[in-house]
C-alpha atoms as a PDB file:
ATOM      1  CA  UNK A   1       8.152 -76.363-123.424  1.00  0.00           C
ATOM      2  CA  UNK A   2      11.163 -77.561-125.495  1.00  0.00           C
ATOM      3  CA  UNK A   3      10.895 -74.998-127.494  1.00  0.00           C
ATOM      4  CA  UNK A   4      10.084 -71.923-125.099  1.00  0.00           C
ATOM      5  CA  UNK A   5      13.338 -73.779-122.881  1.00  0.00           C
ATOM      6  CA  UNK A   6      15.660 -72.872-126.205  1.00  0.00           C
ATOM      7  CA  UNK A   7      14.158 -69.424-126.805  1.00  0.00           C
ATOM      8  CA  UNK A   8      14.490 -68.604-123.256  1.00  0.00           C
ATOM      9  CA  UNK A   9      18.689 -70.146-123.293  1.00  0.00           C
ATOM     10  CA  UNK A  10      18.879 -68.294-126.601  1.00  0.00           C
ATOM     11  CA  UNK A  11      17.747 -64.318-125.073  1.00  0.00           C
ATOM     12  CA  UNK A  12      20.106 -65.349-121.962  1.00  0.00           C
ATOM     13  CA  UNK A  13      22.391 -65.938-124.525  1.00  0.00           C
ATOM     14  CA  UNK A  14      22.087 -62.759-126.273  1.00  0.00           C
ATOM     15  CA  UNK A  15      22.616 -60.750-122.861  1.00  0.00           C
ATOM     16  CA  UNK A  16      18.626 -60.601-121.962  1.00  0.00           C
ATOM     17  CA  UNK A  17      18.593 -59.596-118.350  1.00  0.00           C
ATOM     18  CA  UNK A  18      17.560 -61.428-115.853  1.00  0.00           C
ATOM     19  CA  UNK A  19      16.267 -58.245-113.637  1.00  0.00           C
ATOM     20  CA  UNK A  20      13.371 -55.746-113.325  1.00  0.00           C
ATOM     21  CA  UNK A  21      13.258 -53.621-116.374  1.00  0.00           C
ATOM     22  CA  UNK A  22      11.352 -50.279-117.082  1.00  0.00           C
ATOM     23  CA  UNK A  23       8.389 -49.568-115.000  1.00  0.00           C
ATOM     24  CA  UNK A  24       7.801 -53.336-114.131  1.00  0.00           C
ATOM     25  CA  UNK A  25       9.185 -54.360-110.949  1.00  0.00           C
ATOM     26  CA  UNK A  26       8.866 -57.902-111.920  1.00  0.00           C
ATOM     27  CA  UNK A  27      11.417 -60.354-112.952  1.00  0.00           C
ATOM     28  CA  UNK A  28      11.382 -63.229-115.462  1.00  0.00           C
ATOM     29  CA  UNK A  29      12.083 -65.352-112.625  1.00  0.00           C
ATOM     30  CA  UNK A  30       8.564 -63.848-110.678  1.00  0.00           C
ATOM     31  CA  UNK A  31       6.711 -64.959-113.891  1.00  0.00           C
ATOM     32  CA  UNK A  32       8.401 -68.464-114.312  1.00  0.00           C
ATOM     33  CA  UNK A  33       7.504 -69.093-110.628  1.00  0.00           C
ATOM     34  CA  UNK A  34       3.899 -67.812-110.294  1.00  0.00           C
ATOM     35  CA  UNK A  35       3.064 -70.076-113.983  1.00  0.00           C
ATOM     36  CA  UNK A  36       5.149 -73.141-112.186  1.00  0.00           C
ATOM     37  CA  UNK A  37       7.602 -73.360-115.126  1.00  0.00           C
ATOM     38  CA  UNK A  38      10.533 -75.254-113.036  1.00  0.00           C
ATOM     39  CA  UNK A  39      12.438 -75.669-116.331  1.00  0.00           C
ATOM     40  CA  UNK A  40      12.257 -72.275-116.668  1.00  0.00           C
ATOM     41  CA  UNK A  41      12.978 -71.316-113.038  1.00  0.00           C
ATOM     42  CA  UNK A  42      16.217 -73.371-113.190  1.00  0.00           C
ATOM     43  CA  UNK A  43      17.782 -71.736-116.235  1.00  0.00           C
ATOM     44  CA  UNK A  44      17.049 -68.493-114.834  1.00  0.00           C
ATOM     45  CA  UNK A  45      18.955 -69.593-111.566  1.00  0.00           C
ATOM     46  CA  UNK A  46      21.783 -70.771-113.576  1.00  0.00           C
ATOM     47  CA  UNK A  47      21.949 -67.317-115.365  1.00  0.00           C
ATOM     48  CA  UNK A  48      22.126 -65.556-112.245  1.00  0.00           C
ATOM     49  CA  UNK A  49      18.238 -64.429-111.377  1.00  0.00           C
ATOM     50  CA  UNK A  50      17.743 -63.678-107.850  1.00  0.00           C
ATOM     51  CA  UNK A  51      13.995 -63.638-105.832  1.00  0.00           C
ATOM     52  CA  UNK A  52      13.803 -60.533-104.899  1.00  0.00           C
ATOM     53  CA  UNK A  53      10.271 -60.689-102.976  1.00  0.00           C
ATOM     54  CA  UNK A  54       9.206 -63.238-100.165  1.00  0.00           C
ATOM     55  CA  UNK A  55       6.230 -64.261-102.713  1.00  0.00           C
ATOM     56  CA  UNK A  56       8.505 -65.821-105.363  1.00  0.00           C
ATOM     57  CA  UNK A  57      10.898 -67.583-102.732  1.00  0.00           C
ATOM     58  CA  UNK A  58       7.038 -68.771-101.117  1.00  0.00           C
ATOM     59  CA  UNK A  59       5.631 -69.918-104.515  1.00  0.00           C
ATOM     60  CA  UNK A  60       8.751 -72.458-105.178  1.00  0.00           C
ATOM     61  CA  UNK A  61       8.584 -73.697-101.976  1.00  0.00           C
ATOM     62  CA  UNK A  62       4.862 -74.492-102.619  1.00  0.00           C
ATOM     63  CA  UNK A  63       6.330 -76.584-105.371  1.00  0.00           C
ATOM     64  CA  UNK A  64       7.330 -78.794-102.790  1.00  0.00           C
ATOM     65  CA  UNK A  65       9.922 -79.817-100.580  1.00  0.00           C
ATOM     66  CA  UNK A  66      11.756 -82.182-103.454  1.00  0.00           C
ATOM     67  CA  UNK A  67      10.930 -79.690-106.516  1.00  0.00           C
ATOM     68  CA  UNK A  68      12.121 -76.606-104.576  1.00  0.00           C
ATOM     69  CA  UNK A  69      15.195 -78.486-103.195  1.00  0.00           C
ATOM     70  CA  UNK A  70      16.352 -79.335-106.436  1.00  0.00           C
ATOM     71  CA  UNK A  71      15.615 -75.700-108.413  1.00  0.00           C
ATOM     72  CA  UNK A  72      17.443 -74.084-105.375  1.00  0.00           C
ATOM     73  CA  UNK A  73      20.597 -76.385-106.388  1.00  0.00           C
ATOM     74  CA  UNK A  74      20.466 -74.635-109.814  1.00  0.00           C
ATOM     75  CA  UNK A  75      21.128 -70.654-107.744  1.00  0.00           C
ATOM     76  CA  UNK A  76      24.518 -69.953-108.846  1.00  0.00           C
ATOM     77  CA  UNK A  77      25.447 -67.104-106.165  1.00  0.00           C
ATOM     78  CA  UNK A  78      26.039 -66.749-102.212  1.00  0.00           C
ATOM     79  CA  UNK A  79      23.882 -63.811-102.197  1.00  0.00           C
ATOM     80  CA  UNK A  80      21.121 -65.553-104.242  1.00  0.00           C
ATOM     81  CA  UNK A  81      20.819 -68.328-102.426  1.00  0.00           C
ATOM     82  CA  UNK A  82      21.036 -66.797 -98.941  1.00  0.00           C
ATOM     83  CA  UNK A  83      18.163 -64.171-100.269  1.00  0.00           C
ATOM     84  CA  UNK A  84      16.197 -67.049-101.432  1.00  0.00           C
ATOM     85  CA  UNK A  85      16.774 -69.013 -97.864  1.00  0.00           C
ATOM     86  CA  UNK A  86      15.984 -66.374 -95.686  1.00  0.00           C
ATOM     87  CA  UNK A  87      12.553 -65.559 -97.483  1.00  0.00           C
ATOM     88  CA  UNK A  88      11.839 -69.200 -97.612  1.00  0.00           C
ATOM     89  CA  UNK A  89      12.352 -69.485 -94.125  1.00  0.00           C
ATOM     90  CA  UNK A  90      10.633 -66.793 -93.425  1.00  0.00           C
ATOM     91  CA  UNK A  91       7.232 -68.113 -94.379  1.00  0.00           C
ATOM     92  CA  UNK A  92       7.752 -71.302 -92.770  1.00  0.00           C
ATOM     93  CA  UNK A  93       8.251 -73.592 -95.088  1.00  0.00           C
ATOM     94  CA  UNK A  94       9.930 -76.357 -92.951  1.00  0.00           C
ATOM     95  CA  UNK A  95      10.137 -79.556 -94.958  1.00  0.00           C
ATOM     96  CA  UNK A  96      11.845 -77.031 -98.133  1.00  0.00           C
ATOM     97  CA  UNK A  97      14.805 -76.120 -95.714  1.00  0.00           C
ATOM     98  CA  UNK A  98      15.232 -79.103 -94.048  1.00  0.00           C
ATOM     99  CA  UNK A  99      15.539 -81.019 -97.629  1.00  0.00           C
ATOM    100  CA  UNK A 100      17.438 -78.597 -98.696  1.00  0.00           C
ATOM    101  CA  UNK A 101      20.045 -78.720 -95.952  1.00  0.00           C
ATOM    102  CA  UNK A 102      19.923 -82.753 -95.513  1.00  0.00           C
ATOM    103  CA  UNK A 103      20.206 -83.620 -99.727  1.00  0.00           C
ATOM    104  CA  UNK A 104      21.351 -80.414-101.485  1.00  0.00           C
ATOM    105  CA  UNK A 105      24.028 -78.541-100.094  1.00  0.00           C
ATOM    106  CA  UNK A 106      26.414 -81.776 -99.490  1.00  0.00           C
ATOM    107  CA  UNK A 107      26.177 -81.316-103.337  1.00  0.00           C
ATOM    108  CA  UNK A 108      26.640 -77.886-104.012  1.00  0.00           C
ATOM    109  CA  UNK A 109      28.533 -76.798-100.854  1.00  0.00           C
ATOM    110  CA  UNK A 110      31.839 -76.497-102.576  1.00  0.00           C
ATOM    111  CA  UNK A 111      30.677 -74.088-105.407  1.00  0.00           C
ATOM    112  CA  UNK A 112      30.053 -71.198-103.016  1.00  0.00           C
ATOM    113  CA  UNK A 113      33.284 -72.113-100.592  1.00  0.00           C
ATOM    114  CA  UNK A 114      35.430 -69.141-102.985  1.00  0.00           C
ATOM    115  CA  UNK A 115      32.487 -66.537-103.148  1.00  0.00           C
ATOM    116  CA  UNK A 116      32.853 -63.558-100.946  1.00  0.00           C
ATOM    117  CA  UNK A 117      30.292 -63.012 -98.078  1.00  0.00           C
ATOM    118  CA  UNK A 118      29.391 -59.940 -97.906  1.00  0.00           C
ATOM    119  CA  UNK A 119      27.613 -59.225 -95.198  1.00  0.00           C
ATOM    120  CA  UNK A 120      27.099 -61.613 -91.648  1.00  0.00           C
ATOM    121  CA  UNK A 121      24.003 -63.126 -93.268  1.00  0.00           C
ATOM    122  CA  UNK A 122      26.027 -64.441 -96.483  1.00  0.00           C
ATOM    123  CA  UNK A 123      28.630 -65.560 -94.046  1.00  0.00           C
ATOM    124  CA  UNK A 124      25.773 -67.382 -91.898  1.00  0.00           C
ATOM    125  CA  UNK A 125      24.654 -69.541 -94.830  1.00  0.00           C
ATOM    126  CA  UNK A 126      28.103 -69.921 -96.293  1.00  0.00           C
ATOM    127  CA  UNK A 127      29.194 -71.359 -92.608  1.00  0.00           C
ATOM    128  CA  UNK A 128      25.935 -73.352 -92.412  1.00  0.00           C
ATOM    129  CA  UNK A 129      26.525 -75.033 -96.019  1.00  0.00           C
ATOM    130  CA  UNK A 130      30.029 -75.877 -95.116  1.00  0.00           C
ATOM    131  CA  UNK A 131      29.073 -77.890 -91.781  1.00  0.00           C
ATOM    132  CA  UNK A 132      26.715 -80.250 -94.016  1.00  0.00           C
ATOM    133  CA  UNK A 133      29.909 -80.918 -96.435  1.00  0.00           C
ATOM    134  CA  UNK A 134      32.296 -82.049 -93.599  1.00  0.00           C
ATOM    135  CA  UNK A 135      32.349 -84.070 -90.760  1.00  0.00           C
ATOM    136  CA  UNK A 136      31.554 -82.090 -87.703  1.00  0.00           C
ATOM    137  CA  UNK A 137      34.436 -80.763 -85.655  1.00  0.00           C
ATOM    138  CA  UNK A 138      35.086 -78.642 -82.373  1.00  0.00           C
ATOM    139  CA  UNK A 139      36.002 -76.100 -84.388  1.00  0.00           C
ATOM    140  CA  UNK A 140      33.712 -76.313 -87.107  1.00  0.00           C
ATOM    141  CA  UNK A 141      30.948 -76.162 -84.094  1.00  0.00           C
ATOM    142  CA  UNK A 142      32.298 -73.150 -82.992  1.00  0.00           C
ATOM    143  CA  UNK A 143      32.463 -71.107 -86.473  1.00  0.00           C
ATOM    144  CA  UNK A 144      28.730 -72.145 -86.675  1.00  0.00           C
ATOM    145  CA  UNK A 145      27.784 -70.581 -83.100  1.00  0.00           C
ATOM    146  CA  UNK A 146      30.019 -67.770 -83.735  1.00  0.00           C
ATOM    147  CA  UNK A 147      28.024 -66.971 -87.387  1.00  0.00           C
ATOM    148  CA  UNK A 148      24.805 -67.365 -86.051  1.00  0.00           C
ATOM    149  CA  UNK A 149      25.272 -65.493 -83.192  1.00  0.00           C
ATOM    150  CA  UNK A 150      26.478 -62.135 -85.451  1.00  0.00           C
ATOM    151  CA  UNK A 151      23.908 -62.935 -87.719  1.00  0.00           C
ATOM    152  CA  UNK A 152      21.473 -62.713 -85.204  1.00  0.00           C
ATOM    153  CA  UNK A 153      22.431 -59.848 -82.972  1.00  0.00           C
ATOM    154  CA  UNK A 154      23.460 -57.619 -87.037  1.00  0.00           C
ATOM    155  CA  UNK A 155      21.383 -58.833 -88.986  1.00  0.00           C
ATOM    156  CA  UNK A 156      17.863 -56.933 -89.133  1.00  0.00           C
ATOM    157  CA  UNK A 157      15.397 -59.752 -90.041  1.00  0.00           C
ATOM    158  CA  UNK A 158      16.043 -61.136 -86.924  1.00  0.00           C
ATOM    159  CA  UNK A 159      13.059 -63.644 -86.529  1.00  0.00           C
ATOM    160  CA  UNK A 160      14.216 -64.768 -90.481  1.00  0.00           C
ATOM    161  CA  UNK A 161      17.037 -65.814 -89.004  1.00  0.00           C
ATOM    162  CA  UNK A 162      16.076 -67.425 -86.183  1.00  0.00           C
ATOM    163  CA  UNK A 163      13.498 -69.674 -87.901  1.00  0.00           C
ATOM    164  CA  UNK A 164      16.029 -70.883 -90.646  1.00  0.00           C
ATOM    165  CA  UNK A 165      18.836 -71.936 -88.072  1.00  0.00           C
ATOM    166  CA  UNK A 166      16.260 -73.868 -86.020  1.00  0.00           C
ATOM    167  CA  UNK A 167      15.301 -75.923 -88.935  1.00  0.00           C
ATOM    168  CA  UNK A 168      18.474 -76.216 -90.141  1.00  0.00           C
ATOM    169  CA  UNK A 169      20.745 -76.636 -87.327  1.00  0.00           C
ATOM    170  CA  UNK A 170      18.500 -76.737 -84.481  1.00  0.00           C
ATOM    171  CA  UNK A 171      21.368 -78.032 -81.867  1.00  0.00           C
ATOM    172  CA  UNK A 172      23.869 -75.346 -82.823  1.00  0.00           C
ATOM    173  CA  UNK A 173      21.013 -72.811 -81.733  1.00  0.00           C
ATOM    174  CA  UNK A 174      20.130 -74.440 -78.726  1.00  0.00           C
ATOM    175  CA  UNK A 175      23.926 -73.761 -77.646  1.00  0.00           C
ATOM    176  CA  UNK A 176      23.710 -70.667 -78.185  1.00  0.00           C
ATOM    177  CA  UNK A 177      20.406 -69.810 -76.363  1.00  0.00           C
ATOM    178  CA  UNK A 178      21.612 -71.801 -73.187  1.00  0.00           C
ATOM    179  CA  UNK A 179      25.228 -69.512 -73.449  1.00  0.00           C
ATOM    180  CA  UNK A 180      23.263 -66.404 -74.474  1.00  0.00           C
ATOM    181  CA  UNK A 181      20.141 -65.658 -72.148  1.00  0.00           C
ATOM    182  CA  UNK A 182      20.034 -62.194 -73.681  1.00  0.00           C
ATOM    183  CA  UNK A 183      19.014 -63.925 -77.327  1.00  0.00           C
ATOM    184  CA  UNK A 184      16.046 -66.141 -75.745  1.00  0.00           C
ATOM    185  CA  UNK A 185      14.666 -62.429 -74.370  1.00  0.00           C
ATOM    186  CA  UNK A 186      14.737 -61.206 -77.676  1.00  0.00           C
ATOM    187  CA  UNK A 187      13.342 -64.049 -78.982  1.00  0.00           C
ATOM    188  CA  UNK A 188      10.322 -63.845 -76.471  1.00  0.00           C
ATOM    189  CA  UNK A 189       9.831 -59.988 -77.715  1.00  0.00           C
ATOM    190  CA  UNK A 190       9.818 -60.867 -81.773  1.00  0.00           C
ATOM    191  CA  UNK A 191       8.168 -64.555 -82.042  1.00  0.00           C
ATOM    192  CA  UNK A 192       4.669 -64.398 -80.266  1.00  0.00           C
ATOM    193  CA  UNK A 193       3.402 -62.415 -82.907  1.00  0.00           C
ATOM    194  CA  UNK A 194       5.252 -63.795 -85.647  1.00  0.00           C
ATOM    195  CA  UNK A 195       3.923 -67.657 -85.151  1.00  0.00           C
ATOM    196  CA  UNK A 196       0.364 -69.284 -84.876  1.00  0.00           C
ATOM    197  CA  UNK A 197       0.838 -72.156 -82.529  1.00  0.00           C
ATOM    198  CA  UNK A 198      -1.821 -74.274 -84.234  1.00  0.00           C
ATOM    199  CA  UNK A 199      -1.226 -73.646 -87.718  1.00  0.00           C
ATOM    200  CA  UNK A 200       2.419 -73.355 -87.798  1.00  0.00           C
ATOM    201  CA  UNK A 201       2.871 -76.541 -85.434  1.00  0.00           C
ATOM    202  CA  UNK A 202       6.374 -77.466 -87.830  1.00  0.00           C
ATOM    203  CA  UNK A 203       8.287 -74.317 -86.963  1.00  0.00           C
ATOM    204  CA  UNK A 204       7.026 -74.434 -83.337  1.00  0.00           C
ATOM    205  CA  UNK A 205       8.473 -78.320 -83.286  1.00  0.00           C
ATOM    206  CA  UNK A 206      11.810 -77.240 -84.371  1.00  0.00           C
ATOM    207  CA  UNK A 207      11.679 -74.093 -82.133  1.00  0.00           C
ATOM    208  CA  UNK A 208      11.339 -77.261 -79.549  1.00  0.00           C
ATOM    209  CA  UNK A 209      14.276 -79.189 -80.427  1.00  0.00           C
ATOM    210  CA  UNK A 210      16.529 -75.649 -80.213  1.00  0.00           C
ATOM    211  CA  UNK A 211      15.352 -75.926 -76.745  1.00  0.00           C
ATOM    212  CA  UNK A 212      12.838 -73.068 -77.323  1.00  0.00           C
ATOM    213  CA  UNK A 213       9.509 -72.398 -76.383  1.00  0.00           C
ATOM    214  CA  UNK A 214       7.136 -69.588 -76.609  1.00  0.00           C
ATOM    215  CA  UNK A 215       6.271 -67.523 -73.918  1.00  0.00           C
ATOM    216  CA  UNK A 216       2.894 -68.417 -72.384  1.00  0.00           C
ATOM    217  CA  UNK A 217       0.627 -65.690 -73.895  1.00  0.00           C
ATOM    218  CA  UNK A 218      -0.300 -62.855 -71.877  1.00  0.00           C
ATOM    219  CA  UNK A 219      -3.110 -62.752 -69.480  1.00  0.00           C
ATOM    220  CA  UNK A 220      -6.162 -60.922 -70.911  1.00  0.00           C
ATOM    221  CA  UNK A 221      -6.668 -57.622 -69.915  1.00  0.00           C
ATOM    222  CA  UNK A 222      -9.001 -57.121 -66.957  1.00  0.00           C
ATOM    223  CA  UNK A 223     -12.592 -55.990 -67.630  1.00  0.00           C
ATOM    224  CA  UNK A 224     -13.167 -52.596 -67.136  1.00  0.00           C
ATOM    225  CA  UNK A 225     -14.671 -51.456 -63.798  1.00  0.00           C
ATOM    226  CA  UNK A 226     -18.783 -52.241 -63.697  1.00  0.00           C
ATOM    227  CA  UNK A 227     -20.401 -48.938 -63.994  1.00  0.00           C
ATOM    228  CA  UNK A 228     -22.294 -47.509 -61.222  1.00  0.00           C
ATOM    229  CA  UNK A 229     -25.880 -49.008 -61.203  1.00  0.00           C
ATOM    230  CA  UNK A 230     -28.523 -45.825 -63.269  1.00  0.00           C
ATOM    231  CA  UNK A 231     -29.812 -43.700 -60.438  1.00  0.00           C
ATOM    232  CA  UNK A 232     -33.528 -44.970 -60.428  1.00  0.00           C
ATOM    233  CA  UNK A 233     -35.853 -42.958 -62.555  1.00  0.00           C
ATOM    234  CA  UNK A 234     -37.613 -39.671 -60.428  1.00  0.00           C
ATOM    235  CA  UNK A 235     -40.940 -41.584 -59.419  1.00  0.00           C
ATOM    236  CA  UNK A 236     -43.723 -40.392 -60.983  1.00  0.00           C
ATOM    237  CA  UNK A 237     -45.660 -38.809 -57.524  1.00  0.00           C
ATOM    238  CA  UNK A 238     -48.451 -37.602 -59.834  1.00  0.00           C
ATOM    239  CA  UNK A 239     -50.659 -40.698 -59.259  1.00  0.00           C
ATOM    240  CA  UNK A 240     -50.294 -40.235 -55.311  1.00  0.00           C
ATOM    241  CA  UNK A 241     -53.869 -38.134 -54.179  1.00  0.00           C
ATOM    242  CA  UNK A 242     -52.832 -36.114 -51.237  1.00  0.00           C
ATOM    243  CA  UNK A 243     -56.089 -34.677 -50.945  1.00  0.00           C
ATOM    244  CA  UNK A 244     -57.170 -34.339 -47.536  1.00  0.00           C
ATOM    245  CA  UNK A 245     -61.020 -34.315 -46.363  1.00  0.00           C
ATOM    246  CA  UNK A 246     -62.649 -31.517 -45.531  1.00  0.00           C
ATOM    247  CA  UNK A 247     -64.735 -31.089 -42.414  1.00  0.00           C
ATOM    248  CA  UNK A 248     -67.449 -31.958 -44.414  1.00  0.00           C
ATOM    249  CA  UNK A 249     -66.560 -35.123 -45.449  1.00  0.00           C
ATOM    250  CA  UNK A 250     -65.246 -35.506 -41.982  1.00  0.00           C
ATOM    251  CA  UNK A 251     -68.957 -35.090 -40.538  1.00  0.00           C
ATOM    252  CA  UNK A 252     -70.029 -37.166 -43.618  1.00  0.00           C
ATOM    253  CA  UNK A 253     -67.991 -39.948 -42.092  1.00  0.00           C
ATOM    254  CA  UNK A 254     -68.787 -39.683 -38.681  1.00  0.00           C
ATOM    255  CA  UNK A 255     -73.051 -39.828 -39.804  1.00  0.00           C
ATOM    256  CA  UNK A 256     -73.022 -36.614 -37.462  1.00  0.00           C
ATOM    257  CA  UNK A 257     -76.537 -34.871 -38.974  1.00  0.00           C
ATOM    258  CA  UNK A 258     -76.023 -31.749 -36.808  1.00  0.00           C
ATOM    259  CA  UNK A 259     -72.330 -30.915 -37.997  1.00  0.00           C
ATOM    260  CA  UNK A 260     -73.227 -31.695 -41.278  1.00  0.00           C
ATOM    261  CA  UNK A 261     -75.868 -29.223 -41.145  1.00  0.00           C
ATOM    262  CA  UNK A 262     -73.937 -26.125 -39.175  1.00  0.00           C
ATOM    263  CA  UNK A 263     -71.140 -26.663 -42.290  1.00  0.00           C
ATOM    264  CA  UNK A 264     -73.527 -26.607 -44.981  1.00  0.00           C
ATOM    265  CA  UNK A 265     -74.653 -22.993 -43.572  1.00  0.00           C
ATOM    266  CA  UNK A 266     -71.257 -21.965 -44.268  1.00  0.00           C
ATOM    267  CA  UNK A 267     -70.275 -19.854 -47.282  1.00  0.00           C
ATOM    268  CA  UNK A 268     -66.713 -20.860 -47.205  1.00  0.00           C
ATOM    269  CA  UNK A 269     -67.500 -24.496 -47.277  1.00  0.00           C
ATOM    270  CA  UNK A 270     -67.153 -26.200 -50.988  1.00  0.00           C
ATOM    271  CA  UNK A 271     -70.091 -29.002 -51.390  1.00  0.00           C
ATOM    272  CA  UNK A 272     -68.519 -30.494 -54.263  1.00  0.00           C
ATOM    273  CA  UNK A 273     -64.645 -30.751 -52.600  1.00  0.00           C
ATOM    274  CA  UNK A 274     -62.987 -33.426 -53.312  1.00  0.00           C
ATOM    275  CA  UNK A 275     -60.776 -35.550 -51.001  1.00  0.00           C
ATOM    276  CA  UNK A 276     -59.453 -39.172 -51.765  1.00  0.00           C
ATOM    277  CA  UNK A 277     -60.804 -41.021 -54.599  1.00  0.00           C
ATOM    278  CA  UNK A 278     -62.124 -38.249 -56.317  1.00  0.00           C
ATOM    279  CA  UNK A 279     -64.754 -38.701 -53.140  1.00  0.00           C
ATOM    280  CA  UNK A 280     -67.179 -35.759 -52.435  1.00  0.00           C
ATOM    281  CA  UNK A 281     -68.323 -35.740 -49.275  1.00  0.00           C
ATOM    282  CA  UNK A 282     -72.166 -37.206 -50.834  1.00  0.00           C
ATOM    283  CA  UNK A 283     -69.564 -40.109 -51.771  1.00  0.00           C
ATOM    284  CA  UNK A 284     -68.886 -40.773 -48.304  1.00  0.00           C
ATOM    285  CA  UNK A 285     -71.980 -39.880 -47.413  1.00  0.00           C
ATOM    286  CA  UNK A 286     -73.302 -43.013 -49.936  1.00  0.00           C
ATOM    287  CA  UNK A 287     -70.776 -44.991 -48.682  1.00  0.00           C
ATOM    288  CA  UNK A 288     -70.878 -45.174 -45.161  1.00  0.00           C
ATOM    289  CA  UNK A 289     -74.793 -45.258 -45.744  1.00  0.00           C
ATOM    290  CA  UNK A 290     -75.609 -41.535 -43.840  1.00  0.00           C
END
């Protein structure tokens, strides 16, 4: 490691840059952080390497809080830094920014008190830095509201924002959501989906001691309307015999000899008719015992 530490000193010192080159969009610093080379990952801070994806930021703060505390001391610009907090923030990685905060930027405060901020988010962590370096003052409160709240009504990544001021300075944002109801709305619209209450239980506790809470989730839809019960199948009337006797069986029935007789002289009388049952009238005849 010795060794790869003085090659890697002597191609920064050559003018090897520290950015994206070609067709690969990766940086030395992306490799250094995916193959946990901290040595490595510091130099290329000190030479001015900046993450430029949330995955690098998330892989040092997997280092751990006390690892990735002390290679974010090493990031030698505003911008870099702020970049590097926002991401950090962004995937939750509470104990990081709260180390961070509480043991590095006392340190390291006054190197980035002449660098320019460019935009309200560099002037969010610049103000935010300077409030750990110096005893806290009316004034000094008020430059930190006054930051955060431009940061968070410019600044696009507004949930980014949100989570790294409620880990690190979760009073001055609970000022600023009891002075600012319109803040807390937009809050309730952008958190719910950005936070799992179980698994992310360390932003939710600093969320708490802001003075915020999530919005109860919304009811679940209603279930859609019961359909109509199937009309009932058409019965199947095929089985139903709606045969009706003939006078024959009739006389069959009644054991009246004579009628029986008088009908079977007819021509338009049909012996073999059939009424219920599939009965003839000898069926009835049989049955009734005539």
């Amino acid at each position: 490691m010795a060794r790869t530490k003085q090659t890697i000193q002597a191609l920064l010192g050559k003018g090897a840059s520290v950015t994206a080159t070609g067709r690969n969009p990766r940086t030395p610093l992306d490799y250094a952080a995916e193959y946990g080379h901290d040595d490595i990952t510091a130099i290329l801070f000190e030479a001015g390497a900046m993450a430029t994806n949330w995955s690098t930021a998330d892989l040092i703060a997997r280092r751990g809080a006390l690892t990735g505390a002390r290679l974010l001391s090493h990031v030698q610009s505003l911008k870099a830094l702020t970049s590097l907090l926002i991401q950090i923030a962004r995937c939750k990685h509470v104990p990081l920014v709260r180390e961070y905060f509480d043991t590095v930027a006392p340190l390291v405060c006054s190197r980035y008190n002449q660098q320019e901020a460019s935009c309200s988010l560099t002037a969010l962590v610049k103000c935010l830095l300077q409030s750990r370096s110096a005893p806290s003052t009316r004034r000094s409160n008020i430059a930190s509201r006054e930051a955060v709240e431009i940061a968070l009504k410019e600044h696009e990544d507004f949930v980014d924002v949100f989570f790294l001021v409620s880990i690190s300075h979760s009073e001055v944002l609970r000022d600023l959501l009891t002075s600012h109801p319109e803040l807390k709305m937009q809050a309730d619209n952008a958190l719910p989906g950005c936070i799992n209450q179980t698994r992310d239980w360390e932003i939710v506790a600093c969320l708490s001691r802001a003075g915020y809470s999530l919005p109860p989730p919304p009811p679940p839809p209603p279930p859609p309307p019961p359909h109509p019960p199937p009309p009932p199948p058409p019965q199947d009337t095929s089985w139903i015999d709606t045969r009706q006797p003939t006078s024959l069986h009739a006389a069959c029935e009644a054991g009246s000899t004579q009628q029986i007789r008088e009908l079977l002289q007819r021509d338009d009388v049909n012996i073999d008719a059939c009424a219920l049952r599939d009965r003839t009238a000898l069926h009835v005849a049989a049955q009734n015992g005539h």
